[in-house]
Protein backbone atom coordinates (compact mmCIF):
# COMPACT_ATOMS: atom_id res chain seq x y z
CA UNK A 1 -15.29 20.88 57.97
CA UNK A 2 -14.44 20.14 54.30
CA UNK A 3 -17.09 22.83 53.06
CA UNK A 4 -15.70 25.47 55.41
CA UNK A 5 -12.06 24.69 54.28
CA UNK A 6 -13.21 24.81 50.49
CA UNK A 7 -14.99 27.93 50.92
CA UNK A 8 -12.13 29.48 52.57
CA UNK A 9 -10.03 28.88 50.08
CA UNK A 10 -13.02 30.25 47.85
CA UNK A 11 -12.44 33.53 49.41
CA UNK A 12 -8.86 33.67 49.66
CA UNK A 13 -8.65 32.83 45.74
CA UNK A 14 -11.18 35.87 45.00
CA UNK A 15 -9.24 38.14 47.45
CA UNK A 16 -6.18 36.85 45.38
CA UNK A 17 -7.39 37.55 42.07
CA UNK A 18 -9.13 41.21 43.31
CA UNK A 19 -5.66 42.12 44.45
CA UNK A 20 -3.73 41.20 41.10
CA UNK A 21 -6.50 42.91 39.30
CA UNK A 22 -6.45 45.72 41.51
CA UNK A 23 -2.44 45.52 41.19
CA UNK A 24 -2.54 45.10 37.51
CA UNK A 25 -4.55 48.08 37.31
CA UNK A 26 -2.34 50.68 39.99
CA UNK A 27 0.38 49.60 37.69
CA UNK A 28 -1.19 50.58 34.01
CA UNK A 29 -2.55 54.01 35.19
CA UNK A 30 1.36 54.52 37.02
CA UNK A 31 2.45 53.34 33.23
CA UNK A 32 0.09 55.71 31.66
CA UNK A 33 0.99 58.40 33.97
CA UNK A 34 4.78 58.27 33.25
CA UNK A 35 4.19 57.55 29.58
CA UNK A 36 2.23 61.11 29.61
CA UNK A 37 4.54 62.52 31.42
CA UNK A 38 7.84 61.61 29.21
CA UNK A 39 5.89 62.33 26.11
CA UNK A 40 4.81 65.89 27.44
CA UNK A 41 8.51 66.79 28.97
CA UNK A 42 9.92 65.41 25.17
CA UNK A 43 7.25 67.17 23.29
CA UNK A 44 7.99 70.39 25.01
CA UNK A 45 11.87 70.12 24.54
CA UNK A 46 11.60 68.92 21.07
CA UNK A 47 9.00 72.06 20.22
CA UNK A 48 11.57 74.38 22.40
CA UNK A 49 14.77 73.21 20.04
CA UNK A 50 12.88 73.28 17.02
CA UNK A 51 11.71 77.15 17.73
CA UNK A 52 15.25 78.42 18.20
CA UNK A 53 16.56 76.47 14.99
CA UNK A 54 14.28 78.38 13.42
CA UNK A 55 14.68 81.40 15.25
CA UNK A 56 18.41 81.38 14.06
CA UNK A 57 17.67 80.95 10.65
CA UNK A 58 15.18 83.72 10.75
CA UNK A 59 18.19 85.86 12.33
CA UNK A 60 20.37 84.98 9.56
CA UNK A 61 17.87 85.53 7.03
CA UNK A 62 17.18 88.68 8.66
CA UNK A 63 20.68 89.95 8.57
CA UNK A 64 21.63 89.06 5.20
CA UNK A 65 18.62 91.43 3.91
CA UNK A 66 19.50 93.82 6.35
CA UNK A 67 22.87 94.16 4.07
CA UNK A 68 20.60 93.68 0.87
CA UNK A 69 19.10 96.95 1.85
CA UNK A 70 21.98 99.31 2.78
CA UNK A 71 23.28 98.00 -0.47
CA UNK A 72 19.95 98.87 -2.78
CA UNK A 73 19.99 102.35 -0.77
CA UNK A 74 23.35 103.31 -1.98
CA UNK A 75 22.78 101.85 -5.27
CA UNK A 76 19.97 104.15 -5.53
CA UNK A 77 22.30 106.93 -4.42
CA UNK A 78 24.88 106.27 -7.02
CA UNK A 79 22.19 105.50 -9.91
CA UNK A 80 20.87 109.03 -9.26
CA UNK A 81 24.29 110.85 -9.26
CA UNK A 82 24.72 109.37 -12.06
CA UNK A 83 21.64 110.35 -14.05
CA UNK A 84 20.10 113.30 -12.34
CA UNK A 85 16.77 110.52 -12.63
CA UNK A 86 14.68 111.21 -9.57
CA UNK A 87 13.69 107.51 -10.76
CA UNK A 88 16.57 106.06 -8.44
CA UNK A 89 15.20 108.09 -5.50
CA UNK A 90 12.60 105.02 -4.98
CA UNK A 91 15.00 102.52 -4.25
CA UNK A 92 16.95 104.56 -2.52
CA UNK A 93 14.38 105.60 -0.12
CA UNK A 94 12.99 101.87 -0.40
CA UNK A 95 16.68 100.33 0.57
CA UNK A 96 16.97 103.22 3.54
CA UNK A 97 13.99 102.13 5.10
CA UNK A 98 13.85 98.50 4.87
CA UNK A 99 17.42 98.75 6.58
CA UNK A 100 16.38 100.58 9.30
CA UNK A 101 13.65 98.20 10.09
CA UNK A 102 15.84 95.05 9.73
CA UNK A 103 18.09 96.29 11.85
CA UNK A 104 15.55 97.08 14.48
CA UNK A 105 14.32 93.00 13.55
CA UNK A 106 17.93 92.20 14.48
CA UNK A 107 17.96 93.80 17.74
CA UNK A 108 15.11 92.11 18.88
CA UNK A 109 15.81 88.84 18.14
CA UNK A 110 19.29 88.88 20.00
CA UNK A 111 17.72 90.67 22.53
CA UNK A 112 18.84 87.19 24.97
CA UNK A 113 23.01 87.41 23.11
CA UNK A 114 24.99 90.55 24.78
CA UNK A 115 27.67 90.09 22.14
CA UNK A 116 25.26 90.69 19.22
CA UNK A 117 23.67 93.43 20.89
CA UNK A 118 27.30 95.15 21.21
CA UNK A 119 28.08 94.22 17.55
CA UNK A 120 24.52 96.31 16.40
CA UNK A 121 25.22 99.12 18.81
CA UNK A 122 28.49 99.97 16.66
CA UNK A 123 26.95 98.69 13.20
CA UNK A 124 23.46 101.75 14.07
CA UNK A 125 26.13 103.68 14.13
CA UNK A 126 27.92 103.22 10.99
CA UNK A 127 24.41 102.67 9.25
CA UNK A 128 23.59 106.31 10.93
CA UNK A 129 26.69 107.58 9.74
CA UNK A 130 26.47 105.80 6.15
CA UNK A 131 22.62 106.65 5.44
CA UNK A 132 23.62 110.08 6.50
CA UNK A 133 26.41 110.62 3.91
CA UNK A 134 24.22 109.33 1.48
CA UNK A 135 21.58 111.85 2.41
CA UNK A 136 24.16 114.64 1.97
CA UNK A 137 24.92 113.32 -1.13
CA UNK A 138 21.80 113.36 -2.58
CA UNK A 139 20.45 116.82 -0.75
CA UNK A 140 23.87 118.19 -2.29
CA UNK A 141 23.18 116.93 -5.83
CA UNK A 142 19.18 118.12 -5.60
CA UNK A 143 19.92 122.14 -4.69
CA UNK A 144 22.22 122.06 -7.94
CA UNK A 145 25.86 121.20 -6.09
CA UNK A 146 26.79 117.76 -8.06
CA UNK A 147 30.29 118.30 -7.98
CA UNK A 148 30.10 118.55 -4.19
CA UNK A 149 28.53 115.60 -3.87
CA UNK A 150 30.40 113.61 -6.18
CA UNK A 151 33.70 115.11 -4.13
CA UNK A 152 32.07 113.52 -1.27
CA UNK A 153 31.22 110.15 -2.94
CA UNK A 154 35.22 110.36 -3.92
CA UNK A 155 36.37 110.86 -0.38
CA UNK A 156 35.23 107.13 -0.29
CA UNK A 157 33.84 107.95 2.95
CA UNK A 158 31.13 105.43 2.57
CA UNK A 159 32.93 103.08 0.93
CA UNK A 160 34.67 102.61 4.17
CA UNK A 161 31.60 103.02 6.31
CA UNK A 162 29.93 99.87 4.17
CA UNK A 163 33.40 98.09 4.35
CA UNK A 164 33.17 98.38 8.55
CA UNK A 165 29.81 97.64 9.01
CA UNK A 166 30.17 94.21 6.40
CA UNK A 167 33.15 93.15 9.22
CA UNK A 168 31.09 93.87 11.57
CA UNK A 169 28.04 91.59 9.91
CA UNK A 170 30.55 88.73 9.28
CA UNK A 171 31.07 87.91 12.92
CA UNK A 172 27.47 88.41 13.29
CA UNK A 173 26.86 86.15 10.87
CA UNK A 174 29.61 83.90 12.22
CA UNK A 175 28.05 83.80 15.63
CA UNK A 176 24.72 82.88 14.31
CA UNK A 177 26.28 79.90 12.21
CA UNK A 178 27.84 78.67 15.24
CA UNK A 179 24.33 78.68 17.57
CA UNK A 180 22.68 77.37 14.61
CA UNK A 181 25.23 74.46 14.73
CA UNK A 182 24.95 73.92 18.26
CA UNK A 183 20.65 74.44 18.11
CA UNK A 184 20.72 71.58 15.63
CA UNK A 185 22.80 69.23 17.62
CA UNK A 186 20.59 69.63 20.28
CA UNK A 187 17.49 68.86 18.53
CA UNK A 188 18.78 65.94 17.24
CA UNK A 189 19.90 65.03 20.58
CA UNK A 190 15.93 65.71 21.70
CA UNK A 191 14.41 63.87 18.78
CA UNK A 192 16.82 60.78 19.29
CA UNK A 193 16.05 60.92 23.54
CA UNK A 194 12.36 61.04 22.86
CA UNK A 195 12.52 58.16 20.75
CA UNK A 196 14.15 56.04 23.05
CA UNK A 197 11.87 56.87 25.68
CA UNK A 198 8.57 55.62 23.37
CA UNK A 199 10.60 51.99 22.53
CA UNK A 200 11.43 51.51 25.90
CA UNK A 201 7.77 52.70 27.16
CA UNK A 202 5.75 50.82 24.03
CA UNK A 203 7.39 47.88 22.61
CA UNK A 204 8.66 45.11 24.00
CA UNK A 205 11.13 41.83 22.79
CA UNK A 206 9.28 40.19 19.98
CA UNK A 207 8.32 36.43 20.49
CA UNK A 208 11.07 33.84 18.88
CA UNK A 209 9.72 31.47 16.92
């Protein structure tokens, strides 16, 4: 009777330690499987904040030049009423282009923001409006009619047109400032919850001596 007893409890103690074992090891792959989780979920909104941080500064970045532009294509402009050099043509031409295709940058970046897709709809037309008086300027000035064109440069037509569309660009600008603001708070916000989520999922209380 005293052999059966001790090799019952033989068999209960290896169906004990089986079932920690087999415990032990449900609860490291349910560990693994939230620690994978978390880390993919974080990962994915960290990489998500980070691309539209940078996706605002690119806007920014894009917007400033797209002012750099109009300016170097009525610099041109003016250089070449000024001189009769067909040398200022180049940056004119230069400065007209790389506007246009800034602006058309801008539009598809805010493609997601209806307010700065209003704001460009009125600024392609002032830049349609601008690029076009200095056109007539210059086409004026090349078939021999200078003092026309320097009339129209007087009317300070497009002075005003460049003074309209820099408003316009300022609260642009000011928009894009303010999502950049807010785009940075909420990757810090990311980066900080990730974190938390790895020391609470991979350390634990150090041992007091």
């Amino acid at each position: 009777k005293c052999a059966k007893q001790e090799k019952g409890k033989e068999k209960k103690t290896g169906r004990s330690i089986t079932s920690i074992y087999r415990a032990f090891f449900l609860t490291m792959t349910l560990i693994s499987v939230i620690s994978f989780v978390v880390f993919w979920i974080g990962d994915k909104q960290t990489s998500n904040a980070k691309g539209w941080v940078a996706h605002t500064h690119e806007t920014i970045t894009t917007a400033i030049d797209f002012e750099k532009q109009l300016v170097d294509a009525e610099t041109g402009q003016r250089g070449f009423l000024l001189t009769d050099s067909l040398t200022y043509l180049n940056p004119h031409y230069t400065g007209k282009l790389g506007a246009v295709d800034q602006f058309n940058r801008l539009k598809f970046l805010t493609r997601d923001n209806d307010n700065q897709q209003q704001r460009l709809e009125t600024i392609q037309v002032l830049m349609q409006q601008k690029l076009a008086e200095l056109q007539a300027t210059i086409d004026l000035a090349t078939n021999g009619e200078k003092a026309q064109a320097l009339e129209v440069v007087r009317s300070h037509e497009g002075q005003q047109l460049m003074a309209e569309i820099r408003t316009i660009l300022d609260d642009f600008n000011e928009e894009e400032y303010r999502l950049l603001e807010d785009r940075q708070a909420q990757l810090k916000t990311t980066t900080f919850t990730a974190q938390i989520w790895y020391c609470l999922l991979y350390t634990s209380p150090s041992p007091r001596d």
